[in-house]
Structure formats: structure tokens, C-alpha cells
Protein backbone atom coordinates (compact mmCIF):
# COMPACT_ATOMS: atom_id res chain seq x y z
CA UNK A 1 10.50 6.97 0.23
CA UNK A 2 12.01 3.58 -0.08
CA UNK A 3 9.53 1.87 1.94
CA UNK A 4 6.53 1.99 -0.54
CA UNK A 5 8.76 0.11 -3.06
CA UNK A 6 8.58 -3.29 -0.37
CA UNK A 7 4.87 -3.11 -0.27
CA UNK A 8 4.96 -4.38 -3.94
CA UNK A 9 6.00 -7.74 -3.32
CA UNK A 10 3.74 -7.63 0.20
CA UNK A 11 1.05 -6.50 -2.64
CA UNK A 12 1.84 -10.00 -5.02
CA UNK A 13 1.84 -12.17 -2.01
CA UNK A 14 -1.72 -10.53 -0.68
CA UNK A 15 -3.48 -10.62 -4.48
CA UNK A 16 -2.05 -14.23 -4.75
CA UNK A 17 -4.39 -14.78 -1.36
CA UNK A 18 -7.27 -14.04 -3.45
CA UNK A 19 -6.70 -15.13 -6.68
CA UNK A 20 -7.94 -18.64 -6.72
CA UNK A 21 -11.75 -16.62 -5.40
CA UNK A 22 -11.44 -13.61 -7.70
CA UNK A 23 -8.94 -13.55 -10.31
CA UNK A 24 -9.61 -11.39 -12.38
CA UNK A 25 -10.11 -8.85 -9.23
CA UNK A 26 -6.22 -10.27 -8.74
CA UNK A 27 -5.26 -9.58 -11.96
CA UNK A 28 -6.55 -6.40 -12.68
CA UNK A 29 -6.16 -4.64 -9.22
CA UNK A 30 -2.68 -6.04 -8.85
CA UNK A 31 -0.78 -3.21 -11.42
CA UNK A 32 -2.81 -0.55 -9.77
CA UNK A 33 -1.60 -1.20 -6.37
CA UNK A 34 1.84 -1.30 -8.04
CA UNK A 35 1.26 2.07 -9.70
CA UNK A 36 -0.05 2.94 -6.80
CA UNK A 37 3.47 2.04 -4.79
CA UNK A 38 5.28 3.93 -7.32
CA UNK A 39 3.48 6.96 -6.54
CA UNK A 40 4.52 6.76 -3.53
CA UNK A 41 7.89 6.62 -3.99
CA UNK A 42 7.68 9.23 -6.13
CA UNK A 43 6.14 11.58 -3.57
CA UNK A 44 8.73 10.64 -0.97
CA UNK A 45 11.85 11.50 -3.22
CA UNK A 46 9.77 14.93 -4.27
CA UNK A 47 9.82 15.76 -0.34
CA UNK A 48 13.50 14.50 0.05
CA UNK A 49 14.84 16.52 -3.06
CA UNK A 50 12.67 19.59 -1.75
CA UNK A 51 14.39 19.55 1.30
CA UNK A 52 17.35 18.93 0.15
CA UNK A 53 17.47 21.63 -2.23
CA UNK A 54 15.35 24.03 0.19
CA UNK A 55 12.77 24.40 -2.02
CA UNK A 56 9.46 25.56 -0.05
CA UNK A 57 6.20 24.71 -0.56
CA UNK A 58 4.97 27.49 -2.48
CA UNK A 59 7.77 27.01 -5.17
CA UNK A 60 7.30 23.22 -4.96
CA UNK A 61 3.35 23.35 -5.72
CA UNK A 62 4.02 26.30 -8.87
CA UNK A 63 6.71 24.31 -10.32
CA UNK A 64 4.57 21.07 -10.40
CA UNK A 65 1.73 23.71 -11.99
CA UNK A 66 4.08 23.83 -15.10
CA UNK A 67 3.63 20.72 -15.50
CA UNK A 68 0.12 19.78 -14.56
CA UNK A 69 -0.29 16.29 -16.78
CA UNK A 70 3.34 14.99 -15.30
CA UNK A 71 2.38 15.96 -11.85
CA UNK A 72 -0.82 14.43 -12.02
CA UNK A 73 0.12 11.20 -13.50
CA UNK A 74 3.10 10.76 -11.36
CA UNK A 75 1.62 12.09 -7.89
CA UNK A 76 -2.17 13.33 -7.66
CA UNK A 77 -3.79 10.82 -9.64
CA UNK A 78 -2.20 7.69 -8.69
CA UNK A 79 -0.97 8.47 -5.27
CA UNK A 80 -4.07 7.13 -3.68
CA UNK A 81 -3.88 3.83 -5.43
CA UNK A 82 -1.81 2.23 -2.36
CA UNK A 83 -4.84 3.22 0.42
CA UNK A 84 -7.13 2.45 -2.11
CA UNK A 85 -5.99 -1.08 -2.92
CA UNK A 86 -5.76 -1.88 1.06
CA UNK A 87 -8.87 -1.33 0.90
CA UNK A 88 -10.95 -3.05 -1.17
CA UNK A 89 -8.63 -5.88 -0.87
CA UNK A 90 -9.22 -6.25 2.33
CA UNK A 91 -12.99 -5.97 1.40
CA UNK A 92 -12.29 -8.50 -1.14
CA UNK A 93 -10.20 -10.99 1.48
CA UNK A 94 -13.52 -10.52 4.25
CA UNK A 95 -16.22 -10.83 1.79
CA UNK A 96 -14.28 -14.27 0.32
CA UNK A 97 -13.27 -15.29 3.73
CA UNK A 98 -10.15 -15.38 2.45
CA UNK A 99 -8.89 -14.44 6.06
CA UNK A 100 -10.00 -14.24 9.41
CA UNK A 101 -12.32 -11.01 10.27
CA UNK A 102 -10.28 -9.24 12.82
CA UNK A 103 -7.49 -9.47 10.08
CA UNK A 104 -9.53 -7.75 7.14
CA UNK A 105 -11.34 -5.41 9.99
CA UNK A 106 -7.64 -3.96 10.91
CA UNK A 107 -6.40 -4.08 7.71
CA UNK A 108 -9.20 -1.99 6.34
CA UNK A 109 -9.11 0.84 9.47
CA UNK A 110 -5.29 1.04 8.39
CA UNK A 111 -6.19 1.53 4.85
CA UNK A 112 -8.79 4.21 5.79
CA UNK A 113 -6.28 6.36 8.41
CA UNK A 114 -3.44 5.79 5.65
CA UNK A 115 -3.76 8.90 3.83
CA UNK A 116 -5.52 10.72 7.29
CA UNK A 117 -2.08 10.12 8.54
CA UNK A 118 0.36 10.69 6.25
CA UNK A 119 -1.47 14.26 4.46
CA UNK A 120 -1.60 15.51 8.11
CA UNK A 121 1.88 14.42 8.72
CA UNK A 122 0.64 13.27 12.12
CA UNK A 123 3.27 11.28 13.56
CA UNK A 124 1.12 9.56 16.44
CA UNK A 125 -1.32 8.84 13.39
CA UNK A 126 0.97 7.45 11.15
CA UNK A 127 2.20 4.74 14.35
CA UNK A 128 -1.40 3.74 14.98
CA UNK A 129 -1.80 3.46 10.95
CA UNK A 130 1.37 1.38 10.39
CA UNK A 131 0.73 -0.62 14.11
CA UNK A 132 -3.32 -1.50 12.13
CA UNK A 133 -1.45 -2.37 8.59
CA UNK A 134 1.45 -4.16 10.55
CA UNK A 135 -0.20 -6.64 12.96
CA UNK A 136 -2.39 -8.39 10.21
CA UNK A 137 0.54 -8.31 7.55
CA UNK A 138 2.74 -9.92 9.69
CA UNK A 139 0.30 -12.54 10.51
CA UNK A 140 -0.82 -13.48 6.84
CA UNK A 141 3.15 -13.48 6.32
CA UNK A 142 3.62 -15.76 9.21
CA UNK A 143 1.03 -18.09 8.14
CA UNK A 144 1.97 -18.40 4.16
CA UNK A 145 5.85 -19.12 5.26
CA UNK A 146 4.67 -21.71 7.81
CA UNK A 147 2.53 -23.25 4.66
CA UNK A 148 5.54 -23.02 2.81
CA UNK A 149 7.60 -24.68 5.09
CA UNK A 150 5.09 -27.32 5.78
CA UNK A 151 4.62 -28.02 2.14
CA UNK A 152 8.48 -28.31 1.96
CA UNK A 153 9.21 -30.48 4.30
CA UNK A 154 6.27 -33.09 3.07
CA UNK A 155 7.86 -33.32 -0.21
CA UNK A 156 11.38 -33.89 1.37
């Protein structure tokens, strides 16, 4: 449930990749991937408290009926901001060359099996998905710390 909450500074660092091409794309899209990471959190503490509290499906999905605007709002609506945002940022990143193509092919077939994998609660699914998301990721990340570190040490 946690996890979704690190994706939003992963998020700033990706948008800040494209905003010198597209800003306002950067702007704009940025607080919907956010929203979108909140979701997420939001739907993993709904399935920890549900299990904690042995509250079963059924009851789970009437309760949230109650409340249709809330549920919406906080889960249905904006919970498909995060695979969303993967996406067409890493549309955005391939049509700007912004990165290398293998980068924004991987990242988008791990922004497409995202929610494959995680509504069919498919373990093996969710591995490949996070392996697709996590091999690119860590490479952009590599890259902007060694440009940070190489930009550090020429003004030392």
C-alpha cells in the first residue's frame, strides 16, 4: 500500500525529463499521476483494513455502494491515473526522444500489464509488470544521478 506513495517522487523526477519538450504536458499531467498514486494507496489500505477486520468482498463492495461519490473519487475514478500516466508519458518521452526506445517500449508494456496484473491478482503477472517498469526506471535513475554527480564535481 505504501509503495505507490514512492512512485510520486519517481513521477517528479520522470515529468522533470520532459518538461523542457512539453511543459505544459509536465505541468498538467504531473498532479494526476499524483492523484493517481494516492489512489493507490488508498486501495491498498482498503484491502489491508478488509482483511484485517475480515470483512469479505460482498460487504466491502455494498458498504462502498453507500457511499458511491466517496468511493468513486477516492478509488474507481482515479485509481487508473498511475497506469494511465506510465503511459502516455512514456508516449510522451518516445515521441520527444526524450529517452532511448527500448526504454519508452518497456516502460509502456509495463504500463499496459499494470492494471492486467494487479485486478487479476496474478502474482507471475505482477513480477513481469514490475521486472518491465523496473529495468527502465532504474536506468533513467542511474543516468540523472550520474548527471548529477558529474555536474557536481565540475563545479567543485
Amino acid at each position: 500500500m505504501l509503495d505507490m506513495l514512492f512512485w510520486i517522487p519517481a513521477f517528479m523526477a520522470l515529468f522533470s525529463l520532459v518538461k523542457d519538450k512539453t511543459p505544459r504536458y509536465a505541468v498538467w499531467a504531473l498532479p494526476f499521476a499524483i492523484l493517481g498514486c494516492l489512489a493507490g494507496a488508498n486501495f491498498g489500505f482498503a484491502d489491508f483494513y478488509s482483511k484485517v477486520f475480515n470483512i469479505s468482498h460482498e460487504t466491502y463492495m455494498q458498504t462502498l455502494a453507500e457511499h458511491p461519490v466517496a468511493a468513486n473519487i477516492l478509488l474507481f475514478q482515479t485509481g487508473p491515473l498511475v497506469p494511465l500516466s506510465l503511459l502516455v508519458l512514456s508516449l510522451v518521452m518516445l515521441s520527444s526522444k526524450t529517452v532511448d526506445v527500448w526504454i519508452s517500449t518497456l516502460m509502456c508494456f509495463g504500463a499496459i500489464m499494470f492494471p492486467v496484473s494487479r485486478i487479476s491478482r496474478n502474482q507471475s503477472l505482477a513480477h513481469v509488470c514490475d521486472l518491465l517498469l523496473l529495468v527502465p526506471l532504474v536506468y533513467i535513475g542511474m543516468k540523472m544521478l550520474g548527471n548529477r554527480m558529474a555536474k557536481y564535481k565540475a563545479t567543485v
